[in-house]
PDB file of N, CA and C in Angstrom:
ATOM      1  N   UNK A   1      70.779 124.095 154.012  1.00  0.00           N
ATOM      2  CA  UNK A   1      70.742 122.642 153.997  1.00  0.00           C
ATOM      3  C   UNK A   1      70.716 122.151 155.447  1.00  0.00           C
ATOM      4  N   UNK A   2      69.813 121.359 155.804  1.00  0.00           N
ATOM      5  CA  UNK A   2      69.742 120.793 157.360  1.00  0.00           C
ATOM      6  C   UNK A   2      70.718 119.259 157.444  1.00  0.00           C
ATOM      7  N   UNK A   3      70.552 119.257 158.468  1.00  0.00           N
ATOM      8  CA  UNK A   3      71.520 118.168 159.108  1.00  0.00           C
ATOM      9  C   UNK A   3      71.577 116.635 157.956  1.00  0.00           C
ATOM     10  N   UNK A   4      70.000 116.815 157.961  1.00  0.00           N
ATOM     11  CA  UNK A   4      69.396 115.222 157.374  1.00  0.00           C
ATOM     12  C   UNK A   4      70.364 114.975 155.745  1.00  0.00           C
ATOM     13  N   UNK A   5      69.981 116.126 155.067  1.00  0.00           N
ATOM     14  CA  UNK A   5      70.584 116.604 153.776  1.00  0.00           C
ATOM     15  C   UNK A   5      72.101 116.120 153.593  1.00  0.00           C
ATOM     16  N   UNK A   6      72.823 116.777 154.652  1.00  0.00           N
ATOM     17  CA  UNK A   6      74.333 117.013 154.901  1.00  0.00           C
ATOM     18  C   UNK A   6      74.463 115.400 154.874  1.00  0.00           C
ATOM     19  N   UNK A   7      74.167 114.403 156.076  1.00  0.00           N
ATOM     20  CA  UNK A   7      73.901 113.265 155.778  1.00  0.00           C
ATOM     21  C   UNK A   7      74.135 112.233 154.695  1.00  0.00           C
ATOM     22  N   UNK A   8      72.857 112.682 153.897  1.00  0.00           N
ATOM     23  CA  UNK A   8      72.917 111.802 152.887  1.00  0.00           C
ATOM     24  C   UNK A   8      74.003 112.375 151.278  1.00  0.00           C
ATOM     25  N   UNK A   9      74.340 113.491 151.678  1.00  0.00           N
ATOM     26  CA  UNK A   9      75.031 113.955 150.733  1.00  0.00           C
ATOM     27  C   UNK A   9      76.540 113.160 150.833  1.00  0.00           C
ATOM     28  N   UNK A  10      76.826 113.732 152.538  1.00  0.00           N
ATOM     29  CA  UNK A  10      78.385 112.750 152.602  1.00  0.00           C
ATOM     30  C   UNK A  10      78.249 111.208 152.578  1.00  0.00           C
ATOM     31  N   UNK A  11      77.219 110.716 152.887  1.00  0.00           N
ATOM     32  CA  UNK A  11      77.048 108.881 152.636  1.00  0.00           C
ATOM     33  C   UNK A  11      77.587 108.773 150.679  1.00  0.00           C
ATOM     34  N   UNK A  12      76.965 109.498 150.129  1.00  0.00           N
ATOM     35  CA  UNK A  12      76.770 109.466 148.493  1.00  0.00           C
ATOM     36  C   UNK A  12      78.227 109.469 148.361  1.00  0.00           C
ATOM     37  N   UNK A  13      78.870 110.523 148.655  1.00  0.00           N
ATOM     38  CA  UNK A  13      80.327 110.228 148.099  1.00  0.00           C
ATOM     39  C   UNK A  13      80.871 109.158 148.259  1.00  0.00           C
ATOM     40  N   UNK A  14      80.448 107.859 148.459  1.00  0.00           N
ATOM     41  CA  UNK A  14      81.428 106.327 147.979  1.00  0.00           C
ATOM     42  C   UNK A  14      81.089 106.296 146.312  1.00  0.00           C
ATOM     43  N   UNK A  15      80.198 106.855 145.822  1.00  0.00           N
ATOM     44  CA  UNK A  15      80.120 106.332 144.827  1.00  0.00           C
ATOM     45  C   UNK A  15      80.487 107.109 144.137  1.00  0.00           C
ATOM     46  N   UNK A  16      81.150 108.251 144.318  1.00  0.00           N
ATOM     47  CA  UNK A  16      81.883 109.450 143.654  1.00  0.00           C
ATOM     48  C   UNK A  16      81.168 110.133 142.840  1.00  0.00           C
ATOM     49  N   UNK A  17      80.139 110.744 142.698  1.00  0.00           N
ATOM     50  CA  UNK A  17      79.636 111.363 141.997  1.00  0.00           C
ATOM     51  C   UNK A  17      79.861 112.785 141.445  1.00  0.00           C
ATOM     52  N   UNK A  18      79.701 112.957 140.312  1.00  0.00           N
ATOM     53  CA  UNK A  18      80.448 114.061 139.366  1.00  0.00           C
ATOM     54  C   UNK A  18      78.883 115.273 139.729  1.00  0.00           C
ATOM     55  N   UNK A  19      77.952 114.895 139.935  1.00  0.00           N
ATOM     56  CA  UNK A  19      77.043 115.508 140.053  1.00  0.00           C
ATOM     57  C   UNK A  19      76.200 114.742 140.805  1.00  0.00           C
ATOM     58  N   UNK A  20      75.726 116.035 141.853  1.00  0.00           N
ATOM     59  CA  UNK A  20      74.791 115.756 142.900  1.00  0.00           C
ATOM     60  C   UNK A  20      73.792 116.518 142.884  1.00  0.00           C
ATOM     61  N   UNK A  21      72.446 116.392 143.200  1.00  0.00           N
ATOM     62  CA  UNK A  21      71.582 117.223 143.518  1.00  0.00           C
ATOM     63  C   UNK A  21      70.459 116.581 144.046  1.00  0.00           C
ATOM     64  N   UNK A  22      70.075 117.539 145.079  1.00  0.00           N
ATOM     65  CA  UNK A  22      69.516 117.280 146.417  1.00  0.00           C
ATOM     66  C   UNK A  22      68.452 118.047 146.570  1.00  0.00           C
ATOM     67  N   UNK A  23      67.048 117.366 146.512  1.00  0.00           N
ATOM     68  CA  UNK A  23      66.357 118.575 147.040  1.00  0.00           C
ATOM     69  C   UNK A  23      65.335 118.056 147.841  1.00  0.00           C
ATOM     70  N   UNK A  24      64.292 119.253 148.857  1.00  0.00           N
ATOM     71  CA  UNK A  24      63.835 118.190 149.637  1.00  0.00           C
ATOM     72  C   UNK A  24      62.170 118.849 149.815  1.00  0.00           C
ATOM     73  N   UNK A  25      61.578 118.011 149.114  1.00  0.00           N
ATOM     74  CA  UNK A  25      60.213 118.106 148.739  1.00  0.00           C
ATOM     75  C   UNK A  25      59.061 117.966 149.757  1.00  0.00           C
ATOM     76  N   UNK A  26      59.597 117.903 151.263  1.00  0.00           N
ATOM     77  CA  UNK A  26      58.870 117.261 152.247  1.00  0.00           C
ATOM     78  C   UNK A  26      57.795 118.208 152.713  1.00  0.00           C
ATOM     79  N   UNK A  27      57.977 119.031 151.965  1.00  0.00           N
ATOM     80  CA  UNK A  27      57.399 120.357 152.680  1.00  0.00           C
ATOM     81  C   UNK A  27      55.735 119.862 151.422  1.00  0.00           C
ATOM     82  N   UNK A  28      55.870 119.555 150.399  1.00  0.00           N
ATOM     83  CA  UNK A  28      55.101 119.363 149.249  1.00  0.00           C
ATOM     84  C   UNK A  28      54.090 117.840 149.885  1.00  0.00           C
ATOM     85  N   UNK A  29      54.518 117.176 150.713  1.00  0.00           N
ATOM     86  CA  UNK A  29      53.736 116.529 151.722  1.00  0.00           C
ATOM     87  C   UNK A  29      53.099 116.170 152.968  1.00  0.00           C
ATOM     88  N   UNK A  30      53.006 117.631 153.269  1.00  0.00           N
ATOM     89  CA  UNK A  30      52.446 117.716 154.427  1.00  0.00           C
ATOM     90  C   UNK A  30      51.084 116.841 154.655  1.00  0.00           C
ATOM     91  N   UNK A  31      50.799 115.880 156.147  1.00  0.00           N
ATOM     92  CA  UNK A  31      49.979 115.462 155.751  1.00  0.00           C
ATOM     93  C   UNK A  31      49.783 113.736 155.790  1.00  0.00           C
ATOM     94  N   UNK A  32      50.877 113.675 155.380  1.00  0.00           N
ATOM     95  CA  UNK A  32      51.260 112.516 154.792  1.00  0.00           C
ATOM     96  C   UNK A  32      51.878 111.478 155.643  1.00  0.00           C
ATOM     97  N   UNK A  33      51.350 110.126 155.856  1.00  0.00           N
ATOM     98  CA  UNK A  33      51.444 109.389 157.187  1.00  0.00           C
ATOM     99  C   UNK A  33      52.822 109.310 157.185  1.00  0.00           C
ATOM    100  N   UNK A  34      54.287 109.503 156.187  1.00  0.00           N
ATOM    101  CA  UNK A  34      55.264 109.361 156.579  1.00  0.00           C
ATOM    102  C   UNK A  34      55.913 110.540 156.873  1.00  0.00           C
ATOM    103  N   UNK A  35      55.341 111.968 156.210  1.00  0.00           N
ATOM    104  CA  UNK A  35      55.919 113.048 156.823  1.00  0.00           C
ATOM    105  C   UNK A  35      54.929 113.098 158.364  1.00  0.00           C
ATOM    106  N   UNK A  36      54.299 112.892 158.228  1.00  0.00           N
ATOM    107  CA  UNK A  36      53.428 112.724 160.094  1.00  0.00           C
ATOM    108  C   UNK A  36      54.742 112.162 161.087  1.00  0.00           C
ATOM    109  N   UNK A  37      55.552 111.089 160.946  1.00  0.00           N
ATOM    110  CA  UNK A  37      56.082 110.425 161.297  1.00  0.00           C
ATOM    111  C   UNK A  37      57.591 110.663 161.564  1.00  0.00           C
ATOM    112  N   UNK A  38      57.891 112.070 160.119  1.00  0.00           N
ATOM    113  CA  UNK A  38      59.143 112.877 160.418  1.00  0.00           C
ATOM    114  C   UNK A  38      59.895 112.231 159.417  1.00  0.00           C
ATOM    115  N   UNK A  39      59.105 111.600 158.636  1.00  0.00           N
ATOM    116  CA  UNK A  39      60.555 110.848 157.516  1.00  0.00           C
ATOM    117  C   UNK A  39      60.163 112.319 156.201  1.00  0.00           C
ATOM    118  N   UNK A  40      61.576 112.589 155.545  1.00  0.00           N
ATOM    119  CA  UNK A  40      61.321 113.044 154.805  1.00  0.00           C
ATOM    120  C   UNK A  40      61.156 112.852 153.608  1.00  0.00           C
ATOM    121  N   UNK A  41      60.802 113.419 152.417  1.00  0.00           N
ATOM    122  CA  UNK A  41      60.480 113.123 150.961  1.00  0.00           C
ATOM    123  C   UNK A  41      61.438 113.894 150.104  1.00  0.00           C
ATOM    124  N   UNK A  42      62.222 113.424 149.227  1.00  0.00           N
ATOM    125  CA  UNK A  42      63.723 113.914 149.024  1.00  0.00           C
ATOM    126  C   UNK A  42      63.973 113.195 147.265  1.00  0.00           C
ATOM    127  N   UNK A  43      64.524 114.119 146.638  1.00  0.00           N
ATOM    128  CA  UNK A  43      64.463 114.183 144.671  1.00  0.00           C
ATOM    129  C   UNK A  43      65.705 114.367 144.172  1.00  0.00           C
ATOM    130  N   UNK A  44      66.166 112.610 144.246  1.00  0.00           N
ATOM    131  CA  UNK A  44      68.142 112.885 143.989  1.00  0.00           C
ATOM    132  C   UNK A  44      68.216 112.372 142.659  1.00  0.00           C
ATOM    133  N   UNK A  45      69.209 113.250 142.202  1.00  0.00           N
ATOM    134  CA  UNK A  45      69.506 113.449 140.923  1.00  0.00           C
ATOM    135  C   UNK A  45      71.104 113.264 140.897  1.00  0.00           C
ATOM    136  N   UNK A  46      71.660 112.119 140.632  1.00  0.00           N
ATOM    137  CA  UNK A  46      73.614 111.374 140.595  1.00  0.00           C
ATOM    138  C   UNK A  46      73.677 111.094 139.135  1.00  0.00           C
ATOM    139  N   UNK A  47      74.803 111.234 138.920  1.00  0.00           N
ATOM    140  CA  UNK A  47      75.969 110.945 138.185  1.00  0.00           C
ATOM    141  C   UNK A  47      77.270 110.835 138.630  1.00  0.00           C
ATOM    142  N   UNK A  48      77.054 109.561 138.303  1.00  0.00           N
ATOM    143  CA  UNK A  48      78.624 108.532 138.486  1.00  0.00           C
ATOM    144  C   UNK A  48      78.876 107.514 137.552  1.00  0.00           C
ATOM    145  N   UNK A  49      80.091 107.839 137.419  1.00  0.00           N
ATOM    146  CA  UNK A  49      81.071 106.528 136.726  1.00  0.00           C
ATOM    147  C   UNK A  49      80.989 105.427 137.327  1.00  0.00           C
ATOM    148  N   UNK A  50      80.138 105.220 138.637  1.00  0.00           N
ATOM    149  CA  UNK A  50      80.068 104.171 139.516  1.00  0.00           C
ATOM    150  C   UNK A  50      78.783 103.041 138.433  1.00  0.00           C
ATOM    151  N   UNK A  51      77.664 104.137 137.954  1.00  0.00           N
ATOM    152  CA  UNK A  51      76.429 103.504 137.418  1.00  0.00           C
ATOM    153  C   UNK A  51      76.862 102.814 135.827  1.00  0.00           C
ATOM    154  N   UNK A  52      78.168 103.333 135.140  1.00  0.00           N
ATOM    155  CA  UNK A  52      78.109 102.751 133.544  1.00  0.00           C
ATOM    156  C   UNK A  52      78.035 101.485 134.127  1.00  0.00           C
ATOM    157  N   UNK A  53      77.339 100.432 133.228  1.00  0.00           N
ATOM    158  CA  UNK A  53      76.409  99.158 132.815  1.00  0.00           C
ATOM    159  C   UNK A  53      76.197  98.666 133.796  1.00  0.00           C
ATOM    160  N   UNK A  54      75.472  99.593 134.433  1.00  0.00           N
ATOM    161  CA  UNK A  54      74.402  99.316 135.341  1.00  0.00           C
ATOM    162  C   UNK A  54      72.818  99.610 135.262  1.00  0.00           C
ATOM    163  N   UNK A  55      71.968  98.763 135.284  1.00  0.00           N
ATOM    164  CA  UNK A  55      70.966  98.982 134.911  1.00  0.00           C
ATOM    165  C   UNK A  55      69.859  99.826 136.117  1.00  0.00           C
ATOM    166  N   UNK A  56      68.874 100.164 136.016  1.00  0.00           N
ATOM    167  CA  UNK A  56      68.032 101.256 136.880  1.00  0.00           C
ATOM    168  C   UNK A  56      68.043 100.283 138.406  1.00  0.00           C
ATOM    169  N   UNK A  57      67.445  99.221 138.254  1.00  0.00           N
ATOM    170  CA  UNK A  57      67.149  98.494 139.953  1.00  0.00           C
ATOM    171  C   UNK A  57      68.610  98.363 140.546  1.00  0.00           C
ATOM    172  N   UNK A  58      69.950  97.898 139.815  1.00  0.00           N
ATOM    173  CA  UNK A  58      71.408  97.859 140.830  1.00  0.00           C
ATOM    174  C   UNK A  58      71.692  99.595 141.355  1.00  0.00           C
ATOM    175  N   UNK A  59      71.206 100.442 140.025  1.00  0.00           N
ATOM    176  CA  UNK A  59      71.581 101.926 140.765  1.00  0.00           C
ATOM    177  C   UNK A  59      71.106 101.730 141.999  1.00  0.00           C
ATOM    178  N   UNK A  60      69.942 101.993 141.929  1.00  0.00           N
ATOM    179  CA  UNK A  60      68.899 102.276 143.162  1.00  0.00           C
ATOM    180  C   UNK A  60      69.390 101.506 144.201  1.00  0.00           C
ATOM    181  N   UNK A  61      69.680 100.474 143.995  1.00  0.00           N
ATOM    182  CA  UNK A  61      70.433  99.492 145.078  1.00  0.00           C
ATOM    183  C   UNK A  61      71.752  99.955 145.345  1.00  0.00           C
ATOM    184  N   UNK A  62      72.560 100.403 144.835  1.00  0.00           N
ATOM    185  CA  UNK A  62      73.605 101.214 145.091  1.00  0.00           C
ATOM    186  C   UNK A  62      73.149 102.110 145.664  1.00  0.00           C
ATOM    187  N   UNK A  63      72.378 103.219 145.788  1.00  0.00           N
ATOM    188  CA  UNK A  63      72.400 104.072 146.101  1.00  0.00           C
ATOM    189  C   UNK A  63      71.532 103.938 147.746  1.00  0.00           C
ATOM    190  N   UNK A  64      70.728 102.878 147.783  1.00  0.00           N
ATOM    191  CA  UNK A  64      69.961 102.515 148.971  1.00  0.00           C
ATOM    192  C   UNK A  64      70.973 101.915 149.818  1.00  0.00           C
ATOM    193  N   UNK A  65      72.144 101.147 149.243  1.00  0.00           N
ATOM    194  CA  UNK A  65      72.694 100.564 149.908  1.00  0.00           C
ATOM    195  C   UNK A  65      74.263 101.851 150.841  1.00  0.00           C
ATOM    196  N   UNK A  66      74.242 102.636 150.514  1.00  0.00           N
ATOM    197  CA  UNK A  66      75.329 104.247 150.721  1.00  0.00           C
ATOM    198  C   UNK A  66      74.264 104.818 151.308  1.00  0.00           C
ATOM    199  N   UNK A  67      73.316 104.847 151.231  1.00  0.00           N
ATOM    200  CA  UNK A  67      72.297 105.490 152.358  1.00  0.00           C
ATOM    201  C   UNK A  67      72.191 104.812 153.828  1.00  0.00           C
ATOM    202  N   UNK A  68      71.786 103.804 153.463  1.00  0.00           N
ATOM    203  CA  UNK A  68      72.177 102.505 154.910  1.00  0.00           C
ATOM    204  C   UNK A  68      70.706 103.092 155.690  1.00  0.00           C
ATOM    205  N   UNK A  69      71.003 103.414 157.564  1.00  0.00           N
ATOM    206  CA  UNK A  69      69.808 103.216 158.525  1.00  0.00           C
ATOM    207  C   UNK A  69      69.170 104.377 157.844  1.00  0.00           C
ATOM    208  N   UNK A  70      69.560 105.458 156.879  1.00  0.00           N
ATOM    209  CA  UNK A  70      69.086 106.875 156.852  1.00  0.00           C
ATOM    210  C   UNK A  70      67.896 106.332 155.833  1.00  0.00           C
ATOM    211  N   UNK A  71      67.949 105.052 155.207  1.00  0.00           N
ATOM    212  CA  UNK A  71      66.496 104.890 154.434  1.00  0.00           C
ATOM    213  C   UNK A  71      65.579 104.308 155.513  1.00  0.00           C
ATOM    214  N   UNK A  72      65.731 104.306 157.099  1.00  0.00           N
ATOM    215  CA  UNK A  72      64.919 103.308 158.209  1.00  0.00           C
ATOM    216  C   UNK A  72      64.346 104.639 158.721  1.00  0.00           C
ATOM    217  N   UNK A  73      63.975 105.780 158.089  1.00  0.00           N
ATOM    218  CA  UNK A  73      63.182 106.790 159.106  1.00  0.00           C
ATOM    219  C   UNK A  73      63.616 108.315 158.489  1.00  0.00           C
ATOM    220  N   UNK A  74      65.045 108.646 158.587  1.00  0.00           N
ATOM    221  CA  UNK A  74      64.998 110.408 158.034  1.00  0.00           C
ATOM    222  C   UNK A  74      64.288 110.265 156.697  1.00  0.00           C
ATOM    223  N   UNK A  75      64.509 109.497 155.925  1.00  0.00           N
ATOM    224  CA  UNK A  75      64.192 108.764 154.746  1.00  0.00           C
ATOM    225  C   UNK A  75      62.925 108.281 154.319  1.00  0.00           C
ATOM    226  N   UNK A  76      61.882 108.871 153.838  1.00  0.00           N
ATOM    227  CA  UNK A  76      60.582 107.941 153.676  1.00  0.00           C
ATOM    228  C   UNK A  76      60.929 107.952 152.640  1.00  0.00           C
ATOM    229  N   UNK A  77      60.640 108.562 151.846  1.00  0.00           N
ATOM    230  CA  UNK A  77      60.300 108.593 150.210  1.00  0.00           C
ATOM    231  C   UNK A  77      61.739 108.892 149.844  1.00  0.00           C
ATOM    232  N   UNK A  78      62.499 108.764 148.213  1.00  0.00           N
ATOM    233  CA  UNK A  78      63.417 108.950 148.078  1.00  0.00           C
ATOM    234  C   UNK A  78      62.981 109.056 146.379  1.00  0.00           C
ATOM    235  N   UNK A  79      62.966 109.774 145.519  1.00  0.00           N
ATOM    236  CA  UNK A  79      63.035 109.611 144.281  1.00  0.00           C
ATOM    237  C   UNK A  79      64.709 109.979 143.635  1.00  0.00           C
ATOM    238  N   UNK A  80      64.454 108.582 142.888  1.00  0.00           N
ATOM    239  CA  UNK A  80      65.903 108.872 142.341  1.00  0.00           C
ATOM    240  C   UNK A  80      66.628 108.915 140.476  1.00  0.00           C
ATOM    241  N   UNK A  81      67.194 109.677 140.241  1.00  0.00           N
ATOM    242  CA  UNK A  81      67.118 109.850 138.650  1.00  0.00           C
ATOM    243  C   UNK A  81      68.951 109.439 139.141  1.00  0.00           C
ATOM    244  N   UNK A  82      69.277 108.220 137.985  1.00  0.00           N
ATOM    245  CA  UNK A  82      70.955 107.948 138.191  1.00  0.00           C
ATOM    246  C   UNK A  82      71.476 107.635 136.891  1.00  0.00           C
ATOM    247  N   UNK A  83      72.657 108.415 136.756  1.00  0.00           N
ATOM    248  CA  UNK A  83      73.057 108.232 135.539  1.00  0.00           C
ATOM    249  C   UNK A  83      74.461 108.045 135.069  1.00  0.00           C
ATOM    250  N   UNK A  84      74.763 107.300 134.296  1.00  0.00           N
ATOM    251  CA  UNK A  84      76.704 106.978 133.765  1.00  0.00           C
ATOM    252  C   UNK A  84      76.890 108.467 133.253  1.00  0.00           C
ATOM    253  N   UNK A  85      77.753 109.067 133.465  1.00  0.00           N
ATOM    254  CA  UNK A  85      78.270 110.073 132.556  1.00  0.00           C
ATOM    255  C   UNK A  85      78.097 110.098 130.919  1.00  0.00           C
ATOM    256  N   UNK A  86      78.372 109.219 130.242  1.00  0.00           N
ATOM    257  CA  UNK A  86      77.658 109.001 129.364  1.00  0.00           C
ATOM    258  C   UNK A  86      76.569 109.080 129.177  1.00  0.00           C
ATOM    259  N   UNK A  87      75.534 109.251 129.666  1.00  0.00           N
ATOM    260  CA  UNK A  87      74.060 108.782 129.183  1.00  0.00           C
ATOM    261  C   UNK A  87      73.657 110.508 129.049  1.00  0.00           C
ATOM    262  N   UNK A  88      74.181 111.511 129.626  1.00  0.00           N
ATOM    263  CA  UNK A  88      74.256 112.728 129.645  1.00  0.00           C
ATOM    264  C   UNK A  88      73.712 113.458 128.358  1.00  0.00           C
TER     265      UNK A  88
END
């Protein structure tokens, strides 16, 4: 796991997540005016008790918002799957 990874993994823990997973696809865009640029392309997969009745756009906003400057550049692309423990 590189620096960038480590990063966004410890930002994530405000929202306590029971499950994390991290992976980093940047290599699958070579090429690409934002990997040209050094941002990477990255496939997060959370569960938290933070997301029950929360709908898909506040996750994402939660989760953009615990990321902070790291979505202004390490960060190009970000796909994100978020889920209540429940929805499991």
């Amino acid at each position: 796991m590189g620096p960038i990874e480590r990063q966004i993994q410890e930002k994530l823990q405000v929202l306590r997540p029971l499950s994390l997973e991290l992976r980093d696809e940047s290599g699958q865009h070579v090429g690409h005016p934002g990997a040209a640029a050094g941002g990477g392309h990255y496939q997060l997969t959370l569960v938290s008790e933070a997301f029950h009745g929360k709908n898909r756009l506040a996750r994402h906003r939660m989760i953009y918002a615990a990321l902070g400057e790291l979505m202004n550049g390490p960060i190009h692309a970000l796909a994100i799957d978020a889920f209540a423990p429940d929805e499991l």
